[in-house]
PDB file of N, CA and C in Angstrom:
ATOM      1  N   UNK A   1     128.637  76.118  96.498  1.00  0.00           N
ATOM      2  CA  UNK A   1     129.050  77.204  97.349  1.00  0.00           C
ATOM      3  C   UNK A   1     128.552  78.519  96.744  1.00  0.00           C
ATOM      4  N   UNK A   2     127.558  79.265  97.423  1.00  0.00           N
ATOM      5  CA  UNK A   2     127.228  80.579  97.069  1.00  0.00           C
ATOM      6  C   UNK A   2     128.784  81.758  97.200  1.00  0.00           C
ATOM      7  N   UNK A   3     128.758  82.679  96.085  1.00  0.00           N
ATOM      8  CA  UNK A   3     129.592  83.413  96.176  1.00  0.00           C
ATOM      9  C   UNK A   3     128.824  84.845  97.070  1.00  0.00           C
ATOM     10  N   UNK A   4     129.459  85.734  97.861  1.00  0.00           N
ATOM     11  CA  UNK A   4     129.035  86.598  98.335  1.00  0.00           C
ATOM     12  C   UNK A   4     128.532  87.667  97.065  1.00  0.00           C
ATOM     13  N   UNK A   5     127.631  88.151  96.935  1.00  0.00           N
ATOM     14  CA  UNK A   5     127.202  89.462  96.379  1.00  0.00           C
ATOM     15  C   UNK A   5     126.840  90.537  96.422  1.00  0.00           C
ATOM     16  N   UNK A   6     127.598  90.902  97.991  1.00  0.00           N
ATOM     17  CA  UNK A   6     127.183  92.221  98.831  1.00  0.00           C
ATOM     18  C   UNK A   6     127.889  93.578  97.429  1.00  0.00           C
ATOM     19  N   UNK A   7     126.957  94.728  96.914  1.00  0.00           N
ATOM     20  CA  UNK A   7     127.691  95.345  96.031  1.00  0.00           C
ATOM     21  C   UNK A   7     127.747  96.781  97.090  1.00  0.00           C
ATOM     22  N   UNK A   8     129.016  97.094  97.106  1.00  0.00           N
ATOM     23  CA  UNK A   8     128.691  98.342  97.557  1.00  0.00           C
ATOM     24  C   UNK A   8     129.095  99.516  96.975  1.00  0.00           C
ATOM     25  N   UNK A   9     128.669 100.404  97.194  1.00  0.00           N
ATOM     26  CA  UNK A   9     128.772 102.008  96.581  1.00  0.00           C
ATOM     27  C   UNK A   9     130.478 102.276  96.246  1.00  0.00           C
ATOM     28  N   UNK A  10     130.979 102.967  94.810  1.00  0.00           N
ATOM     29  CA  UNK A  10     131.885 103.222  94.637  1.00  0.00           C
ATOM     30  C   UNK A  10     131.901 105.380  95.232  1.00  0.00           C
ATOM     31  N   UNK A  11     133.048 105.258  94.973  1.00  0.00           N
ATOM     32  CA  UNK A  11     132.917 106.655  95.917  1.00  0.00           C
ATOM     33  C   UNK A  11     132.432 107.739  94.806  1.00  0.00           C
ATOM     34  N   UNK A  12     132.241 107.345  93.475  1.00  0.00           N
ATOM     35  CA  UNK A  12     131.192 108.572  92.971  1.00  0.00           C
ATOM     36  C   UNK A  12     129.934 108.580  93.113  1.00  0.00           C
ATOM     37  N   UNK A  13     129.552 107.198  93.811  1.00  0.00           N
ATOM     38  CA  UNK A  13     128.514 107.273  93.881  1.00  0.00           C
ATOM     39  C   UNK A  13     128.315 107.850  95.224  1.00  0.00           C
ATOM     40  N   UNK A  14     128.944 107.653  96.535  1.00  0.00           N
ATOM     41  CA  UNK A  14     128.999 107.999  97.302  1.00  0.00           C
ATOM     42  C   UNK A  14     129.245 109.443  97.233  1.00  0.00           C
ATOM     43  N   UNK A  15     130.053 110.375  96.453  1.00  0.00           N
ATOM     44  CA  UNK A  15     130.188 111.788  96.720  1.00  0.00           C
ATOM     45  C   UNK A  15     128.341 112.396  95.973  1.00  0.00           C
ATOM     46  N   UNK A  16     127.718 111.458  94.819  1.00  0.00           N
ATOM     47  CA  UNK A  16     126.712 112.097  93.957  1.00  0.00           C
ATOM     48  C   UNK A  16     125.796 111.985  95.650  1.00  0.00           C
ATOM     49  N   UNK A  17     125.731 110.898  96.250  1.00  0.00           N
ATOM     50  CA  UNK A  17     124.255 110.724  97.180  1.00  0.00           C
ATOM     51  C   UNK A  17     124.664 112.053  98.308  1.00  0.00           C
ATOM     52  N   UNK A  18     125.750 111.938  98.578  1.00  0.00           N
ATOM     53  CA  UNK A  18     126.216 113.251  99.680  1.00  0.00           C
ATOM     54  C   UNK A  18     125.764 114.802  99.431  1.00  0.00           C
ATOM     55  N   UNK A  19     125.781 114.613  97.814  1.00  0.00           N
ATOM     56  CA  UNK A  19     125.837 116.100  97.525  1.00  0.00           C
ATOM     57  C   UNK A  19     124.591 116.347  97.208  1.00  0.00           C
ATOM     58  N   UNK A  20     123.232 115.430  96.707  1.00  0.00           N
ATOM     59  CA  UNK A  20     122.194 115.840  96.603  1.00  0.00           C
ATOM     60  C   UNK A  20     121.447 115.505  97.988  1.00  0.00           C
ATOM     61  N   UNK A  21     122.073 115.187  98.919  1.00  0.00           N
ATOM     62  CA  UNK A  21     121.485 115.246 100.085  1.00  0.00           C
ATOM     63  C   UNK A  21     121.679 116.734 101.175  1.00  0.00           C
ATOM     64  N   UNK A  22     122.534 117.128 100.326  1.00  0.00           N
ATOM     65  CA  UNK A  22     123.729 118.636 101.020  1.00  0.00           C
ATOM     66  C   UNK A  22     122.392 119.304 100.269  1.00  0.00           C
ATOM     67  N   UNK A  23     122.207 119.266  99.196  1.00  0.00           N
ATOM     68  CA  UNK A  23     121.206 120.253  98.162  1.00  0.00           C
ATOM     69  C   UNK A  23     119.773 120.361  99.038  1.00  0.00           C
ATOM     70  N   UNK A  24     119.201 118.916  99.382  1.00  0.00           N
ATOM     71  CA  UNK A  24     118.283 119.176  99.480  1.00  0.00           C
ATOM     72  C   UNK A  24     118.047 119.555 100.772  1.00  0.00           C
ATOM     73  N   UNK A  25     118.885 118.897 101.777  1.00  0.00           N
ATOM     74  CA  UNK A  25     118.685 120.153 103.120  1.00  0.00           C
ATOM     75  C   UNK A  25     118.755 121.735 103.090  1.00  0.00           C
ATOM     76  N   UNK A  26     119.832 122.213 101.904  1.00  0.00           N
ATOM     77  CA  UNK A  26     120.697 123.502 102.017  1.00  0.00           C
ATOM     78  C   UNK A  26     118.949 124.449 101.349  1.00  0.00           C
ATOM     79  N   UNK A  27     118.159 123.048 100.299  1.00  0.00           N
ATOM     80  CA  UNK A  27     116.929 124.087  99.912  1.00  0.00           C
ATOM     81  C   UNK A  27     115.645 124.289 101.077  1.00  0.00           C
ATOM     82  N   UNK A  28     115.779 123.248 101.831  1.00  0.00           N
ATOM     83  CA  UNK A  28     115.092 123.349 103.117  1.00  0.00           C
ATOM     84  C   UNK A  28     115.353 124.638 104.033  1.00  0.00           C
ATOM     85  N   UNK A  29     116.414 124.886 104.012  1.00  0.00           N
ATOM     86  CA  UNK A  29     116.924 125.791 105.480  1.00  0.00           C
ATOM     87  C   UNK A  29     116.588 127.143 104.666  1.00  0.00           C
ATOM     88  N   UNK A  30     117.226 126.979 103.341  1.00  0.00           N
ATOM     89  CA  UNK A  30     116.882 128.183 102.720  1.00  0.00           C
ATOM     90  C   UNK A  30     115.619 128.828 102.751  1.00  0.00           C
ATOM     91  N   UNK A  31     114.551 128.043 102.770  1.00  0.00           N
ATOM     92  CA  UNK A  31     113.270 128.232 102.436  1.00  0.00           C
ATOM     93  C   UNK A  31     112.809 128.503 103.272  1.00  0.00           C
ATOM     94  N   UNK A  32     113.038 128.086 104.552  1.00  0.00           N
ATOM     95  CA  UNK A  32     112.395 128.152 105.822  1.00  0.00           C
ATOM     96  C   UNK A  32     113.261 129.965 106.143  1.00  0.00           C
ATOM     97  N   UNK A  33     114.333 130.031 105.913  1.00  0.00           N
ATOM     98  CA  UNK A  33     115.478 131.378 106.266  1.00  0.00           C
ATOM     99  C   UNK A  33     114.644 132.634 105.885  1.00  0.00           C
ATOM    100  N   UNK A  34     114.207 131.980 104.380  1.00  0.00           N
ATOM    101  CA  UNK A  34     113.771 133.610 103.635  1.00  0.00           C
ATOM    102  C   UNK A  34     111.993 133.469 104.433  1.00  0.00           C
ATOM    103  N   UNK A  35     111.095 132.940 104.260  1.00  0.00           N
ATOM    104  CA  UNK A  35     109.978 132.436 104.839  1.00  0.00           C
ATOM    105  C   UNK A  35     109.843 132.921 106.105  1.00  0.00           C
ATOM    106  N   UNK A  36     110.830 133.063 106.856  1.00  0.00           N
ATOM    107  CA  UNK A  36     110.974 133.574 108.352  1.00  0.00           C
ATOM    108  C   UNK A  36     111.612 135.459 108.098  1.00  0.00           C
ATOM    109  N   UNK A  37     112.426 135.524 106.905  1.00  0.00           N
ATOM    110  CA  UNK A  37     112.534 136.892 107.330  1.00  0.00           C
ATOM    111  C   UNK A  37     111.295 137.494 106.598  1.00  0.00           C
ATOM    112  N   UNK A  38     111.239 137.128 105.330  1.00  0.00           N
ATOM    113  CA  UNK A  38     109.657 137.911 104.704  1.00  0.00           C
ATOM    114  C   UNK A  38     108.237 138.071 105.887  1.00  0.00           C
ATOM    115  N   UNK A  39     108.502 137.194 106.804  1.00  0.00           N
ATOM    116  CA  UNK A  39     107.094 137.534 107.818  1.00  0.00           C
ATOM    117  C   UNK A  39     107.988 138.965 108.514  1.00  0.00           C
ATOM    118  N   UNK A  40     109.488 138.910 109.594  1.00  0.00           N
ATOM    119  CA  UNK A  40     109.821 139.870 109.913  1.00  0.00           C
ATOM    120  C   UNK A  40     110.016 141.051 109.233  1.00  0.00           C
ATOM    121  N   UNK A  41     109.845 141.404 108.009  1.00  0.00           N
ATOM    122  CA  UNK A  41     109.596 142.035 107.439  1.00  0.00           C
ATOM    123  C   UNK A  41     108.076 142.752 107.267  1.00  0.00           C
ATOM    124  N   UNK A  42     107.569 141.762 106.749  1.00  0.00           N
ATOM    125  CA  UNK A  42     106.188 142.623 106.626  1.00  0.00           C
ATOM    126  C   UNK A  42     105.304 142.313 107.844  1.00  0.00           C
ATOM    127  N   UNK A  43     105.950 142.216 109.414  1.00  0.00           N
ATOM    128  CA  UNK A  43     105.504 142.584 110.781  1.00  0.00           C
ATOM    129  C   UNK A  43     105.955 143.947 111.421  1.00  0.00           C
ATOM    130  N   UNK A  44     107.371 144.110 110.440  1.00  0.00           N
ATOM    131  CA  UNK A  44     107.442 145.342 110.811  1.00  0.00           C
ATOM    132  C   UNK A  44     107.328 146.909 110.003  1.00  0.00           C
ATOM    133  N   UNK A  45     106.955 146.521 108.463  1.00  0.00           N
ATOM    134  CA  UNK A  45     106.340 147.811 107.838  1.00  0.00           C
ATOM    135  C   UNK A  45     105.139 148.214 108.561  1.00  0.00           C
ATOM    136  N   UNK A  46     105.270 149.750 108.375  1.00  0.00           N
ATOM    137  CA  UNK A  46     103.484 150.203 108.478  1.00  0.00           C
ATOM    138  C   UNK A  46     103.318 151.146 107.056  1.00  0.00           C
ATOM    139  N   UNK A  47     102.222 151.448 107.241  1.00  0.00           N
ATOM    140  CA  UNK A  47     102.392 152.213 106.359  1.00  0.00           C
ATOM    141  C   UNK A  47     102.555 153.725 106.310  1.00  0.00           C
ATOM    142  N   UNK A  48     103.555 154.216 106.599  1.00  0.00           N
ATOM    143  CA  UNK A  48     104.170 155.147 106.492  1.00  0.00           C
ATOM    144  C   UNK A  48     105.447 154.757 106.074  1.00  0.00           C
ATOM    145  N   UNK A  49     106.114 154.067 105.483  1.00  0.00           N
ATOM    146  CA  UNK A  49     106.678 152.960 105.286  1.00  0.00           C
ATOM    147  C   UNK A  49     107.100 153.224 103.644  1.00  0.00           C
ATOM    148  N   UNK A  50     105.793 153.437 103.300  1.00  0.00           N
ATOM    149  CA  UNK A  50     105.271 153.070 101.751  1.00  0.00           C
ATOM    150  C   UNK A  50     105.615 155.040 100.751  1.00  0.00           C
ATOM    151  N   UNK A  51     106.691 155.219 100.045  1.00  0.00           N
ATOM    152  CA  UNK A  51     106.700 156.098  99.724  1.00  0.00           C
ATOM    153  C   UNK A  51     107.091 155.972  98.133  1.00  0.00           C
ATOM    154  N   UNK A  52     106.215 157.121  97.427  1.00  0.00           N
ATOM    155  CA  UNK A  52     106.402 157.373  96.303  1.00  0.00           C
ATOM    156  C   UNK A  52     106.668 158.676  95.925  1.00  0.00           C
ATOM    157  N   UNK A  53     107.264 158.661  95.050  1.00  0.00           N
ATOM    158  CA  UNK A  53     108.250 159.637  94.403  1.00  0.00           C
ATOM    159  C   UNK A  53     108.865 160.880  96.046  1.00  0.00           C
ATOM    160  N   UNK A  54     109.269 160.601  96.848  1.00  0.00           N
ATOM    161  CA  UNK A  54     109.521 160.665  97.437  1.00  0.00           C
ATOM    162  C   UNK A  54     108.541 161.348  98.950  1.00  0.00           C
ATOM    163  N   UNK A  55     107.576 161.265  98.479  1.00  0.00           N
ATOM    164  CA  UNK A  55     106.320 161.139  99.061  1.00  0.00           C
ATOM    165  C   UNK A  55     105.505 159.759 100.246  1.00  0.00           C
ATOM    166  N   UNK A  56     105.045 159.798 101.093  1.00  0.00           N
ATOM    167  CA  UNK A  56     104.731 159.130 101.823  1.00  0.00           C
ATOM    168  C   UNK A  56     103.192 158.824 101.175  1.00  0.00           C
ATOM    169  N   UNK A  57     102.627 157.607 101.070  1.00  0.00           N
ATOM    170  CA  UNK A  57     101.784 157.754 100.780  1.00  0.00           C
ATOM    171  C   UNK A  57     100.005 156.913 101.875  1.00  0.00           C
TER     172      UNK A  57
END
């Protein structure tokens, strides 16, 4: 008689796979978040924009 040997995940393992799966979406969205405002950003400088010592340059 074969004994069953289904092993399944104890719940630290289950909270570790949850949370580096939380990480690696949360670095996705992030990346894409800043990636999307740095273009709205430098679509909307001109240069007049650009000032030094309180000078436009």
């Amino acid at each position: 008689m074969q004994k069953n040997t289904t092993k399944y995940p104890n719940l630290k393992q289950i909270e570790h796979f949850v949370w580096r799966q939380l990480q690696e979406t949360f670095s996705v969205v992030m990346k894409k978040l800043l990636e999307d405002l740095d273009q709205q950003i430098a679509q909307e400088k001109t240069e007049t924009d650009f000032w030094i010592n309180g000078k436009p340059i």
